[in-house]
Protein backbone atom coordinates (compact mmCIF):
# COMPACT_ATOMS: atom_id res chain seq x y z
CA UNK A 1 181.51 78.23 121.95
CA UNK A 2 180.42 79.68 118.45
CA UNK A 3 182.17 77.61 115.43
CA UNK A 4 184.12 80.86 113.36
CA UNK A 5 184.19 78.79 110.70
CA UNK A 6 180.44 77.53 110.70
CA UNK A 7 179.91 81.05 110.61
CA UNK A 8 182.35 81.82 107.47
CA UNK A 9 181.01 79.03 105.88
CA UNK A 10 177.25 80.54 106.39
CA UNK A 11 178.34 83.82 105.16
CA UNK A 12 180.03 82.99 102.05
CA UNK A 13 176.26 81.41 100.77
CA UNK A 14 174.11 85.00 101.80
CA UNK A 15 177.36 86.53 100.08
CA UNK A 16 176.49 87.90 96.10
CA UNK A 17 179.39 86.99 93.79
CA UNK A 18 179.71 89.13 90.64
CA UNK A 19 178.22 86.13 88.02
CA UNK A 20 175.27 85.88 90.01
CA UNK A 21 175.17 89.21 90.28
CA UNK A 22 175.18 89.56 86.58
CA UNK A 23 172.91 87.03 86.37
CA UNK A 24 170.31 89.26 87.93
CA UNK A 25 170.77 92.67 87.24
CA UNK A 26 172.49 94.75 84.49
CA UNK A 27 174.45 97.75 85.73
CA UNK A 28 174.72 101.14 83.64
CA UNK A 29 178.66 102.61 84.38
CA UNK A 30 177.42 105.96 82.84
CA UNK A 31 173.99 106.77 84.58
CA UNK A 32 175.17 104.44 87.92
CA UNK A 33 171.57 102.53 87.50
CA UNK A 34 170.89 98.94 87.57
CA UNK A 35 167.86 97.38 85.59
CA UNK A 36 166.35 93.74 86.40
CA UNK A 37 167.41 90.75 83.76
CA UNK A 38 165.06 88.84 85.44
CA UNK A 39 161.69 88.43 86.89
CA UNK A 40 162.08 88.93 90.68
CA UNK A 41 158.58 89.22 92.40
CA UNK A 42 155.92 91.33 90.92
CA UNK A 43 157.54 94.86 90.86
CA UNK A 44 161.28 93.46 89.37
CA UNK A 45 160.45 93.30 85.55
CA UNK A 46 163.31 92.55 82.72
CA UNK A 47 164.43 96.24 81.79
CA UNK A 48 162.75 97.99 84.92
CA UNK A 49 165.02 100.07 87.49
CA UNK A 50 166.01 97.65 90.48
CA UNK A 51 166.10 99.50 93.76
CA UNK A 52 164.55 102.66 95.63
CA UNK A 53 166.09 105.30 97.26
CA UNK A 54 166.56 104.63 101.00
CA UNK A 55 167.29 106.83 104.14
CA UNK A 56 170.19 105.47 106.05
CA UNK A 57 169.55 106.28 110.03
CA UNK A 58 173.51 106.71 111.09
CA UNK A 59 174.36 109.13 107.89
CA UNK A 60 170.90 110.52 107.59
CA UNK A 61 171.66 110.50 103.58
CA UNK A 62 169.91 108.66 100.98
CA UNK A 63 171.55 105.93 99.75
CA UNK A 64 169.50 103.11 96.58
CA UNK A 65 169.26 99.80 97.82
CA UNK A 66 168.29 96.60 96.03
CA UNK A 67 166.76 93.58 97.21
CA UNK A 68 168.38 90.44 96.34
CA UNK A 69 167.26 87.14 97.74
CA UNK A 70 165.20 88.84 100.95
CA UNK A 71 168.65 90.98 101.64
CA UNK A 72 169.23 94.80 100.97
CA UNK A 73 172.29 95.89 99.27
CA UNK A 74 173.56 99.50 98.90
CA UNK A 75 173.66 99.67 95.11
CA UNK A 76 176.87 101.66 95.38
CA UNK A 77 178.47 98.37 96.75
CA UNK A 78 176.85 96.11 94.11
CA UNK A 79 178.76 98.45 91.47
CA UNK A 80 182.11 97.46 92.92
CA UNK A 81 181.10 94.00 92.73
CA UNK A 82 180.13 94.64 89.66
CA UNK A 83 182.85 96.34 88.35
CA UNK A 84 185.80 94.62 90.09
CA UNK A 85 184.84 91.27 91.09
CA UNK A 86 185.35 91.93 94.35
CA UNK A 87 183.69 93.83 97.34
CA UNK A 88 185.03 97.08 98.35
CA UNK A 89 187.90 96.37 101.02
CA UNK A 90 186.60 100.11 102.70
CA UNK A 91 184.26 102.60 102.12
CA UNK A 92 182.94 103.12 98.63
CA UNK A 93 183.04 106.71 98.68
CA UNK A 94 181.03 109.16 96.46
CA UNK A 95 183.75 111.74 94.92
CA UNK A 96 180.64 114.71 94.63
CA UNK A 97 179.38 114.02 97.78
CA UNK A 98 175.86 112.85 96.19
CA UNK A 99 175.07 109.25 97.75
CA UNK A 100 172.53 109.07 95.11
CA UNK A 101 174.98 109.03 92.01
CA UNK A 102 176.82 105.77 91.75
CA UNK A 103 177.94 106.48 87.83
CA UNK A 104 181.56 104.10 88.18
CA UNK A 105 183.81 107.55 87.73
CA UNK A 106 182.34 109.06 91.14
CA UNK A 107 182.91 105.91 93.13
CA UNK A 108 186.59 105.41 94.86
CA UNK A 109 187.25 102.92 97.59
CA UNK A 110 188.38 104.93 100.70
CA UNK A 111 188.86 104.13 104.42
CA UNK A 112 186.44 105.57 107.07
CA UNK A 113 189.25 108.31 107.53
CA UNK A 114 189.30 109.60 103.78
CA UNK A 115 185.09 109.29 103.58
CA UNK A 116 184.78 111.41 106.35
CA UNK A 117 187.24 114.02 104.74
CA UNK A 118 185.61 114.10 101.32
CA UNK A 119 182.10 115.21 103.04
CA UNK A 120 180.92 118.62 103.48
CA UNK A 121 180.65 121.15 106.01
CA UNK A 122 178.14 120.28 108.70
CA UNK A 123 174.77 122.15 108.17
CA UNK A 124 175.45 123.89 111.50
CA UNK A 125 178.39 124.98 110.98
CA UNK A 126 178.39 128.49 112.85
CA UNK A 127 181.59 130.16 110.64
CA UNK A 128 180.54 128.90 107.20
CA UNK A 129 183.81 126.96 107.24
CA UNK A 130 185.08 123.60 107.68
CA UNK A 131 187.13 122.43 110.45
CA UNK A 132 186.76 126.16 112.03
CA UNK A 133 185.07 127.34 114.85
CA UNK A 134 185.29 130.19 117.49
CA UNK A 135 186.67 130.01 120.66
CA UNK A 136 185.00 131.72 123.29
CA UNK A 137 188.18 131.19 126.04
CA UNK A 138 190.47 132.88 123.23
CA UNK A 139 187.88 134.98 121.30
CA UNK A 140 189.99 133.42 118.35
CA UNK A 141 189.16 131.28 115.81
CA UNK A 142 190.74 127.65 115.80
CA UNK A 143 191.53 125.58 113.19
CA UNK A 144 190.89 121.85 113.93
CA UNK A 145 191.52 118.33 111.52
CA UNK A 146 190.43 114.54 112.19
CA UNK A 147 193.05 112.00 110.95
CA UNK A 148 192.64 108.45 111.91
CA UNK A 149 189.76 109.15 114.91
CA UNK A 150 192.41 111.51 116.41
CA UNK A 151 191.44 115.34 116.84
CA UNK A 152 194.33 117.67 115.47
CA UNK A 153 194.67 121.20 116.93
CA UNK A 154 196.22 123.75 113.38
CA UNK A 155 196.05 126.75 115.74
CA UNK A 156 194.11 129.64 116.51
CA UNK A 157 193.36 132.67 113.84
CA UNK A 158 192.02 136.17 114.10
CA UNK A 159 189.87 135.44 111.53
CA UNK A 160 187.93 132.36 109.93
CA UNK A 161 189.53 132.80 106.41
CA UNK A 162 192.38 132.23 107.95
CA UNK A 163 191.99 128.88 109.95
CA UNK A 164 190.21 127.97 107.08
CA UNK A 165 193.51 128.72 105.16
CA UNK A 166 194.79 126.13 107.27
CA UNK A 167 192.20 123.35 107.21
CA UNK A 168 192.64 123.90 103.56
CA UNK A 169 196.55 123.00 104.02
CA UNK A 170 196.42 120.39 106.49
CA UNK A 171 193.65 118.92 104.75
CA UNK A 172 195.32 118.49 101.53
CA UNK A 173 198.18 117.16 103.25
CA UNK A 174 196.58 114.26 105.34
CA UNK A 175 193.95 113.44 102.14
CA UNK A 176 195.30 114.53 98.98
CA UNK A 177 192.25 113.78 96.18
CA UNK A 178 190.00 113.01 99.00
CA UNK A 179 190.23 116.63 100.40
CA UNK A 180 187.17 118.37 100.60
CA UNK A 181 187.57 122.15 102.57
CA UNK A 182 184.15 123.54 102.19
């Protein structure tokens, strides 16, 4: 049987806290960039940038990472650590959509439901617009919104502009600020 709190216990000392984060690295609210305070290896310098750019497989975005103590760490989590003490309870999400600009103002915490609605249309995307598509059976065009994993049918439309009209609606609705229609 596997101890749960052998396992907390090993967790909390690979975890960062924010002093020995600070320790380490300096972060930059208004570019989103941390720089090295310390020597770490012979590429982290006092006053060089800490990270690289980094492809993430299930998002396919690029994302900066930092090395810390032989672990990686998305650098747009560090700044919530930074900033707040505390680790994101979600998703840090990126308010322009850019995963490479972690300035504090673009960052939000949001669960998986509001991330996904704050990202653009998918690159194919056969109408142009988000949360449309055409229906062969109906030679309509439906109008369709995730909330919460679950699939929600706005109706069907003669046109695109129109269902899009309605993704727009139902978009604002179910995500307020985290809305994003095209």
């Amino acid at each position: 049987m596997v101890d749960l709190n052998a396992l907390t216990a090993a967790n909390a000392k690979r975890c960062l806290t924010q002093d020995a984060l600070k320790e380490i690295l300096k972060y930059d609210p208004e570019t989103g960039l941390f720089y090295w305070l310390v020597t770490r290896g012979r590429h982290a310098r006092p006053g060089k940038l800490a990270g690289t750019p980094h492809k993430v497989k299930r998002s396919k975005s690029a994302y900066w990472r930092i090395k810390i103590n032989s672990r990686y760490y998305l650098a747009h989590r560090l700044a919530f650590l930074y900033m707040t003490g505390t680790w994101p309870i979600n998703q840090p999400d990126h308010k322009n959509t850019d995963t490479l600009d972690n300035r504090w103002d673009n960052l939000r915490d949001a669960t998986p439901s509001q991330n996904q609605a704050n990202r653009a249309a998918r690159k194919d995307n056969k109408t142009g617009f988000k949360g449309v598509y055409f229906d062969t059976t109906s030679g309509k065009y439906r109008a369709e919104i995730q909330v919460n994993k679950k699939q929600i049918g706005l109706g069907y439309f003669e046109n695109p502009e129109a269902a899009s009209a309605a993704y727009a609606m139902a978009a604002h609705q179910y995500f307020g600020e985290f809305a994003r229609v095209a």
